[in-house]
Protein backbone atom coordinates (compact mmCIF):
# COMPACT_ATOMS: atom_id res chain seq x y z
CA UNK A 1 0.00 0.00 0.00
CA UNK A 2 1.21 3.70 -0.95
CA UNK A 3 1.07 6.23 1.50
CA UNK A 4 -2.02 7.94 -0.38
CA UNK A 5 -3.43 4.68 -0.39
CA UNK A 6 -2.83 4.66 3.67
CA UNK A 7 -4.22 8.00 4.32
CA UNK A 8 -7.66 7.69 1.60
CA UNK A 9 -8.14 4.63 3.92
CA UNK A 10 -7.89 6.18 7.32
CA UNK A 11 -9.76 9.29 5.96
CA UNK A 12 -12.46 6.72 4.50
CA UNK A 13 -12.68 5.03 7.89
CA UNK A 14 -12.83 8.16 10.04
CA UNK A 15 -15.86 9.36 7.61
CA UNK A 16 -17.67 6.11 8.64
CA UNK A 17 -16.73 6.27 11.91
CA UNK A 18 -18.79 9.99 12.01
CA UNK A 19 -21.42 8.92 9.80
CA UNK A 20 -22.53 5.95 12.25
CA UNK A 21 -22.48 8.31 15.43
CA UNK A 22 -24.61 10.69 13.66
CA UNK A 23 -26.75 7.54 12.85
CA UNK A 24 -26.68 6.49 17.06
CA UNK A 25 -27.35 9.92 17.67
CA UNK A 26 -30.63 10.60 15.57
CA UNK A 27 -32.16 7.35 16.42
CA UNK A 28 -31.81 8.20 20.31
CA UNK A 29 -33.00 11.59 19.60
CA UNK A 30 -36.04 9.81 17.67
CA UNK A 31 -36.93 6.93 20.00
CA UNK A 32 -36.86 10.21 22.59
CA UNK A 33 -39.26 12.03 21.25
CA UNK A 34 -41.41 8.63 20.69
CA UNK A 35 -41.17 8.11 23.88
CA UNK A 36 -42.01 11.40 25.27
CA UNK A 37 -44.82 11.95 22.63
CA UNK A 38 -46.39 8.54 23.95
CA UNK A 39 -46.16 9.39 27.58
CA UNK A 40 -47.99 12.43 26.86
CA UNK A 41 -50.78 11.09 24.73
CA UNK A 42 -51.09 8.30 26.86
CA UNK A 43 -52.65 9.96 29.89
CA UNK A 44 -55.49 11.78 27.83
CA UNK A 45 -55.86 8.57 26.58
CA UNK A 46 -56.34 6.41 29.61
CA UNK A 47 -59.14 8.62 31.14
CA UNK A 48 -60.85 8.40 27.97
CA UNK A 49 -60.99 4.37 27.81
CA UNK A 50 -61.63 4.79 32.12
CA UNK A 51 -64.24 7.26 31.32
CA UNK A 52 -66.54 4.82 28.81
């Protein structure tokens, strides 16, 4: 391997290395909201089905 050949590699693996954090870090930020959205829609929607 050639030195460019080296460096397009490290460069190549510290672009994948950022793209899958980003990936980690919008799926927890997702499943977050999810989860929060869900909390808060689920009490309206308990004293509805308690009400009937």
């Amino acid at each position: 391997m050639t030195w460019l050949d080296e460096e397009h590699s490290e460069w190549m693996r510290e672009i994948k290395r950022r793209y899958r954090c980003a990936q980690s870090r919008a799926a927890v930020k997702v499943n977050s909201e999810q989860l929060l959205f869900c909390w808060i829609s689920g009490g309206p929607v308990g004293e509805q089905l308690r009400a009937t």
